[in-house]
N, C-alpha and C. Protein backbone atom coordinates (compact mmCIF):
# COMPACT_ATOMS: atom_id res chain seq x y z
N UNK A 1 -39.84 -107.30 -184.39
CA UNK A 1 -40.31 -107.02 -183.05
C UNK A 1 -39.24 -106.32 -182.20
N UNK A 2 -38.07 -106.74 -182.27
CA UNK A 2 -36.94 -105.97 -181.51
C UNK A 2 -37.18 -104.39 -182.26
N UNK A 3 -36.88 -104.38 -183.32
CA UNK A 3 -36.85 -102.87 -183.82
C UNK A 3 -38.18 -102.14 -182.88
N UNK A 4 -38.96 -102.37 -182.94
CA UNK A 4 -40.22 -101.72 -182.23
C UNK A 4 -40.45 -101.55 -180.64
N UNK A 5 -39.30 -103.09 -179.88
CA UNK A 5 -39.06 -103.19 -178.54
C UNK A 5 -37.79 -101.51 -178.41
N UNK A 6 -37.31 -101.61 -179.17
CA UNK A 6 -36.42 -100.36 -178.95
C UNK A 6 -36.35 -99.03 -179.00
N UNK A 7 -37.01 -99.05 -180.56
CA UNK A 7 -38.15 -97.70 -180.39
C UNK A 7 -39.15 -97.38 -179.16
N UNK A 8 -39.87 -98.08 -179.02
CA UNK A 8 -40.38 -97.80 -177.88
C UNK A 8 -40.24 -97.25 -176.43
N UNK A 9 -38.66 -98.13 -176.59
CA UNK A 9 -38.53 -97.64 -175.30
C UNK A 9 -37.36 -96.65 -175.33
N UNK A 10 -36.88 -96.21 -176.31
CA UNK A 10 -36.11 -95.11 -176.18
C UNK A 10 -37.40 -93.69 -176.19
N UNK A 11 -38.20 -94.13 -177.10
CA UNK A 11 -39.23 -93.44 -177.00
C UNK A 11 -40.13 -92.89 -175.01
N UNK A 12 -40.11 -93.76 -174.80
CA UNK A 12 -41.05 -93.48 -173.44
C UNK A 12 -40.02 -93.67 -172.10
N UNK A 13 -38.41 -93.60 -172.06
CA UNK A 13 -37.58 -94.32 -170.85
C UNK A 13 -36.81 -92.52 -171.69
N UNK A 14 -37.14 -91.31 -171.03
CA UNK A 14 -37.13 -89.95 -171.06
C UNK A 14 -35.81 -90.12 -169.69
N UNK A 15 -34.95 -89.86 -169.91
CA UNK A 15 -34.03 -88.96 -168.34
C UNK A 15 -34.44 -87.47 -168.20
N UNK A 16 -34.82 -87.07 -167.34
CA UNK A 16 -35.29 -85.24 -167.26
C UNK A 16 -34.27 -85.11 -165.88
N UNK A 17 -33.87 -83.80 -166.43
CA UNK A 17 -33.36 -83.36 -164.91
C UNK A 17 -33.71 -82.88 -163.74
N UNK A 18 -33.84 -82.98 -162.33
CA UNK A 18 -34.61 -82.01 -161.24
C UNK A 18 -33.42 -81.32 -161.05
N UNK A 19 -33.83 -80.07 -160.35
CA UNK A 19 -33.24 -78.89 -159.23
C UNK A 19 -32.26 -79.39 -158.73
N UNK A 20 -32.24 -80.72 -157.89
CA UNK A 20 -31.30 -80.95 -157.06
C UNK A 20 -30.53 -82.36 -157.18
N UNK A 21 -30.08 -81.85 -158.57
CA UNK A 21 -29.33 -83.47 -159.42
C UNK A 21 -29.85 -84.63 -159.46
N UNK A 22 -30.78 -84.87 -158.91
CA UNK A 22 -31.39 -86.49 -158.64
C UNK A 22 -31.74 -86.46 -160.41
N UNK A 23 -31.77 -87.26 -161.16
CA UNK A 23 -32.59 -87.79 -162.31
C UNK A 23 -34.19 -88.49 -162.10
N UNK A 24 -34.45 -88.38 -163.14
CA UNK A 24 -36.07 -89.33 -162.70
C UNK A 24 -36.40 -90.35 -164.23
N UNK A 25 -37.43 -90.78 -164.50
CA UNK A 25 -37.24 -92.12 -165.23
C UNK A 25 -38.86 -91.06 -165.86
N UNK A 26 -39.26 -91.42 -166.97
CA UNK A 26 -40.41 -90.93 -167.40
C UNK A 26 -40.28 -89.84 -168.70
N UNK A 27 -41.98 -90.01 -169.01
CA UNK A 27 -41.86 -89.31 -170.67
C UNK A 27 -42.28 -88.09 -170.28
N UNK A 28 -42.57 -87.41 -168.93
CA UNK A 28 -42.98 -85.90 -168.67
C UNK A 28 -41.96 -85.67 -167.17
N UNK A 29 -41.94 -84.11 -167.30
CA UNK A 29 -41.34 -83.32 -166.98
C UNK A 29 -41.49 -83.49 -165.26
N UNK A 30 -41.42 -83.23 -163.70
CA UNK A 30 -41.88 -83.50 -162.67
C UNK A 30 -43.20 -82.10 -162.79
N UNK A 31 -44.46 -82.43 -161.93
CA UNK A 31 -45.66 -81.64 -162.02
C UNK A 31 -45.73 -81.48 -160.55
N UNK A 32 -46.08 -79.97 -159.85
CA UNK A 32 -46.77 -79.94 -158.45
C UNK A 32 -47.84 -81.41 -158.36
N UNK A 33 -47.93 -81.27 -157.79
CA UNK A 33 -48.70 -82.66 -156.72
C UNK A 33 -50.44 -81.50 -157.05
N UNK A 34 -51.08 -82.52 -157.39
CA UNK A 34 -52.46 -81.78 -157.52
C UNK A 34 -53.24 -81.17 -155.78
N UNK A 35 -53.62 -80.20 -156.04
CA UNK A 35 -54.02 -78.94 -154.55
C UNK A 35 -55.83 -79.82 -154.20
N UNK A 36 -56.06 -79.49 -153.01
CA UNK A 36 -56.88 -79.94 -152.73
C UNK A 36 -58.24 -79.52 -153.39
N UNK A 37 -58.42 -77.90 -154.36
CA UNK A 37 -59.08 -77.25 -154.78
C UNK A 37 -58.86 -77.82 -156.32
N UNK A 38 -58.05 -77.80 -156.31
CA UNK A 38 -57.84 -78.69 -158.59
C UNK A 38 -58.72 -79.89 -157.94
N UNK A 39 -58.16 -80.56 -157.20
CA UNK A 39 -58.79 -82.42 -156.89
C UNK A 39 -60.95 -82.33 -156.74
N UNK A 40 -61.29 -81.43 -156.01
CA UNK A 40 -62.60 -80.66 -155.73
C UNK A 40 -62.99 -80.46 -157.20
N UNK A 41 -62.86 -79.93 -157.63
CA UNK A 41 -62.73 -79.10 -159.28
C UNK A 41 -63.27 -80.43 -160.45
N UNK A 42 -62.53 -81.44 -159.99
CA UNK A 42 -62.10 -82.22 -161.05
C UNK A 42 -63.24 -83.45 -160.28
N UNK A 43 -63.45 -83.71 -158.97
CA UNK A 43 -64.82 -84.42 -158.64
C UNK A 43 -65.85 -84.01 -159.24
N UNK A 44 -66.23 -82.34 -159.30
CA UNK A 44 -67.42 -81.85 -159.50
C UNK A 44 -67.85 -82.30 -161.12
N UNK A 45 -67.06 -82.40 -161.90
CA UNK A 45 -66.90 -82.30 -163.28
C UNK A 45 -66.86 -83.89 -163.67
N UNK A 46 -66.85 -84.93 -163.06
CA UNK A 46 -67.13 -86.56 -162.87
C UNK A 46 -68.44 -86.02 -163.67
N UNK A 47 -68.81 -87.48 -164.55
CA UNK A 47 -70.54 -87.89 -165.16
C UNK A 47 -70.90 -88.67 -164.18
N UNK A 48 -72.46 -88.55 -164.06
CA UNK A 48 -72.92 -89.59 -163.07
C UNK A 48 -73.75 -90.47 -164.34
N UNK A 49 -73.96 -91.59 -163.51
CA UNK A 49 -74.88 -92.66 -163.98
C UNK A 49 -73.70 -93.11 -165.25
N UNK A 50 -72.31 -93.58 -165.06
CA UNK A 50 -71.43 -94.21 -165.71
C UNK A 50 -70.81 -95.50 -165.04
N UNK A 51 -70.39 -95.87 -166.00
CA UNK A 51 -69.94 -97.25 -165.07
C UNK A 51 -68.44 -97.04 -164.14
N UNK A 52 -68.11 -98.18 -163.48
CA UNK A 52 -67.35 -97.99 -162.60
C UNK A 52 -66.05 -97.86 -162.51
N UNK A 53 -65.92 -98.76 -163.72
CA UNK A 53 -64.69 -98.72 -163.98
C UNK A 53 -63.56 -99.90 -163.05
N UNK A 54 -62.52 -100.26 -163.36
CA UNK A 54 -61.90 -101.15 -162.82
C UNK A 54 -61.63 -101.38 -161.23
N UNK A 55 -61.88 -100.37 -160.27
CA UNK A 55 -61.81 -100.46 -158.88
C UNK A 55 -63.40 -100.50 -158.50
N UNK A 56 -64.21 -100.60 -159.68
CA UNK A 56 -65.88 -100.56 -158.86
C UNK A 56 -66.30 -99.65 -158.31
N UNK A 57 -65.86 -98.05 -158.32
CA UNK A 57 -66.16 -97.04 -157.24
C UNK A 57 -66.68 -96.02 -158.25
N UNK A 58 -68.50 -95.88 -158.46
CA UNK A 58 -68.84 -94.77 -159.39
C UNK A 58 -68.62 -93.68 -159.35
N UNK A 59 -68.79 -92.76 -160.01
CA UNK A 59 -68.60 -91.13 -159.62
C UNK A 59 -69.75 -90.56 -158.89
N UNK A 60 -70.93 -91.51 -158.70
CA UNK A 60 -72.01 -90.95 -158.03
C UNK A 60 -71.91 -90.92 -156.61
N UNK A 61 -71.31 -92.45 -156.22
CA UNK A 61 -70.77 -92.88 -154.93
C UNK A 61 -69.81 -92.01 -154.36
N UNK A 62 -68.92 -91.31 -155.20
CA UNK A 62 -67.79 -90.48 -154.44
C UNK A 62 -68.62 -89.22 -154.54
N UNK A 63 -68.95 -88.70 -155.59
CA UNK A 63 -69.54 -87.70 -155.38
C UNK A 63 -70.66 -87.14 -154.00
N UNK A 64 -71.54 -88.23 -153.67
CA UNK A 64 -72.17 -89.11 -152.40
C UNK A 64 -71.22 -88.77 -151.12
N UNK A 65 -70.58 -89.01 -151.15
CA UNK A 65 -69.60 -89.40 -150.44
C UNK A 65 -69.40 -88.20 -149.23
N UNK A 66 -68.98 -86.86 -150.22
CA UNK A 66 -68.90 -85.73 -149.88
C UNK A 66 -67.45 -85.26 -149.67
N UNK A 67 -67.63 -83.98 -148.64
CA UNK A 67 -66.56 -83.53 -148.00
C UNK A 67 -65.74 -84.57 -147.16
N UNK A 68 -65.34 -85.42 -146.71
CA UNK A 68 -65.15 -86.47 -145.61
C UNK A 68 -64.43 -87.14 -147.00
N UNK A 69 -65.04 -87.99 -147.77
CA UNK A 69 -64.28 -88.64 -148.53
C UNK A 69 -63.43 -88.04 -149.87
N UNK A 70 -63.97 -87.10 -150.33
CA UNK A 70 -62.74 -85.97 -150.98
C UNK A 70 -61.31 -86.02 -150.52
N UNK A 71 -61.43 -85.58 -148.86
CA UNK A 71 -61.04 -85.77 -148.55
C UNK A 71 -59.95 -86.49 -148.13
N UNK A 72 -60.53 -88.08 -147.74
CA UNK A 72 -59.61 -88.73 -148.02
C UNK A 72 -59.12 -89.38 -149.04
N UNK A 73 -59.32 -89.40 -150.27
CA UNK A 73 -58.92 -89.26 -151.30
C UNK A 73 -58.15 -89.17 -151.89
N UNK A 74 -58.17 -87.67 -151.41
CA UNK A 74 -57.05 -86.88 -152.36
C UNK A 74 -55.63 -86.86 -151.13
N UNK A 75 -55.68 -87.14 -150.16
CA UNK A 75 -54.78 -88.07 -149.42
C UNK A 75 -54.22 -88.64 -149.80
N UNK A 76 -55.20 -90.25 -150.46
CA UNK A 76 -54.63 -91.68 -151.07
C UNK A 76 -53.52 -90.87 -151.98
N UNK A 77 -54.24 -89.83 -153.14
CA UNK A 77 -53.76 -89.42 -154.11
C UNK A 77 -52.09 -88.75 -153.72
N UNK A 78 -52.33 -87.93 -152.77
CA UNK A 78 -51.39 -87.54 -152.69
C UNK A 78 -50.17 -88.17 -152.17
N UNK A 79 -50.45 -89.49 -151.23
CA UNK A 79 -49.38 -90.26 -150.94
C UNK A 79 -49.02 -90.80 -152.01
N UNK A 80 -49.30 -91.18 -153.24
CA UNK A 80 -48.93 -92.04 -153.97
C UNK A 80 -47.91 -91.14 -154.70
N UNK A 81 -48.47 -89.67 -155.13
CA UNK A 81 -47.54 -88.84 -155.76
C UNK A 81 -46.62 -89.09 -155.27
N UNK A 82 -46.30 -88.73 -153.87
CA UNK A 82 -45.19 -88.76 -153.14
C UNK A 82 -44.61 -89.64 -153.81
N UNK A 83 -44.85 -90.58 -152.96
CA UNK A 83 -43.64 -92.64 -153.14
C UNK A 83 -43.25 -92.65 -154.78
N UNK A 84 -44.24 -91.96 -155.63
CA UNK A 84 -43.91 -91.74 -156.91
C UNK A 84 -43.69 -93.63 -157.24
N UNK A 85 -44.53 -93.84 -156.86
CA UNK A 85 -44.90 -95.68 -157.01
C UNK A 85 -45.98 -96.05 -158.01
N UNK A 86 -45.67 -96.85 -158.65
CA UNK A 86 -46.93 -97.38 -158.94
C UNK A 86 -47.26 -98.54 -158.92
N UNK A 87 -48.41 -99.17 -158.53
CA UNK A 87 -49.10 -100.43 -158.04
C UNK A 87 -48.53 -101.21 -159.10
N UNK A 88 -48.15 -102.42 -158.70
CA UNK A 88 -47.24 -103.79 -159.77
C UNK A 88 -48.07 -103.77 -161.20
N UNK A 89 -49.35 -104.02 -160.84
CA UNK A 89 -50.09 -103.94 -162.33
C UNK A 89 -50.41 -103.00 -163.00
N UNK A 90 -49.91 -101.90 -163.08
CA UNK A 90 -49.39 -101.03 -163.45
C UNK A 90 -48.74 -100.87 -164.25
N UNK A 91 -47.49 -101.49 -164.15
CA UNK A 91 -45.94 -101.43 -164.19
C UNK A 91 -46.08 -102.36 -165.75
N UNK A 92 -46.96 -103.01 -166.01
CA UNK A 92 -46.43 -103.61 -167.78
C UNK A 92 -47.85 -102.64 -168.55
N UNK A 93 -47.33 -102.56 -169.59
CA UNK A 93 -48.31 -102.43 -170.55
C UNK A 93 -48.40 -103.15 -171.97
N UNK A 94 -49.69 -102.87 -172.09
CA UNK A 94 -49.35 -103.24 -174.32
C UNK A 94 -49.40 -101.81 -174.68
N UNK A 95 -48.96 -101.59 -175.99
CA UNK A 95 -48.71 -100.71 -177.07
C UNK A 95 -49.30 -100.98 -178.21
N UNK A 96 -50.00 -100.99 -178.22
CA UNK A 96 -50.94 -100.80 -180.30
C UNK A 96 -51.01 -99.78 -180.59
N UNK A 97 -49.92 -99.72 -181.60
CA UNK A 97 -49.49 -98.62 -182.85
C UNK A 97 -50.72 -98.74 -183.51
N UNK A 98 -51.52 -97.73 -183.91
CA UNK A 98 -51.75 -96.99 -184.84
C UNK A 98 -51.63 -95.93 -185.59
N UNK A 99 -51.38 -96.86 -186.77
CA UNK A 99 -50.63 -96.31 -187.78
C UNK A 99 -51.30 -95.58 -188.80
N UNK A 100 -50.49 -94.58 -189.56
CA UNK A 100 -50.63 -93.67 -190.60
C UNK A 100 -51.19 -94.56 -191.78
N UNK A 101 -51.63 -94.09 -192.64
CA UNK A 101 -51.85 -94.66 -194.31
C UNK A 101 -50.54 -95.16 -194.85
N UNK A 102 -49.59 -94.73 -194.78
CA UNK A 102 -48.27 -95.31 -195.52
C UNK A 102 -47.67 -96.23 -194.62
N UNK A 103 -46.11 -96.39 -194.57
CA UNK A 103 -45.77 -97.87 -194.50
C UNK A 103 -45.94 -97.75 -193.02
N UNK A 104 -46.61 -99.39 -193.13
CA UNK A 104 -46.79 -99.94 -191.60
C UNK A 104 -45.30 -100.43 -190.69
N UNK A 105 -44.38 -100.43 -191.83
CA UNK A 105 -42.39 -101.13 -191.24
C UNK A 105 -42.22 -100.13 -190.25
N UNK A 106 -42.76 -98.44 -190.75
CA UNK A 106 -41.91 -97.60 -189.87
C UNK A 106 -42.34 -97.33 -188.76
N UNK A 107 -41.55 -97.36 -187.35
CA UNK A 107 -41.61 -97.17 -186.44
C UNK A 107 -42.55 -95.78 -185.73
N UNK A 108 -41.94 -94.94 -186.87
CA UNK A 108 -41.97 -93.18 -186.60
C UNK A 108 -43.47 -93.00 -187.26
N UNK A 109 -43.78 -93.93 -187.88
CA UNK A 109 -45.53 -93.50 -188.92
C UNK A 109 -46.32 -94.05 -187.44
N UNK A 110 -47.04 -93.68 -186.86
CA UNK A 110 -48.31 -93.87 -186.17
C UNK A 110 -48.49 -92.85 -185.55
């Protein structure tokens, strides 16, 4: 289990560099903050009549919603980019490897 606690996290605990020396913690590169027209884009393209998913809020309901709640939204969204936070439950995960046909020992097979 340690061998796999370590892999892992050398695997996904990435140092990347920014512009202006600060370091950042993560397995991708820093991304623009999504535009109010990508966020629009990416409502329209939601399935309706799906379930809700863990906050209870369908895609029919936002879609519903309209201009006004897009809106604020992509607000929420965008403050969070900012603070570059993420909500406590969040913050742990599990990992289930799935793995290749050959040996299940190695770290690097899945």
């Amino acid at each position: 289990m340690p061998r796999w606690r370590n892999y892992f996290s050398q695997l996904l605990n990435v140092q990347h560099g920014v512009n202006d020396g600060r370091q950042t913690k993560g397995a991708e590169p820093l991304m623009p903050q999504p535009s109010a027209f990508e966020f629009d884009l990416n409502i329209e393209k939601l399935k309706s009549h799906t379930s809700p998913g863990i906050v209870q809020i369908s895609a029919d309901l936002i879609k519903a919603g309209g201009r006004k709640i897009f809106y604020e939204i992509h607000k929420l969204i965008i403050s969070i980019w900012n603070k570059e936070e993420l909500p406590e439950e969040r913050k742990e995960s599990i990992i289930v490897p799935i793995y290749k046909i050959s040996d299940k020992t190695d770290c690097s097979n899945y």
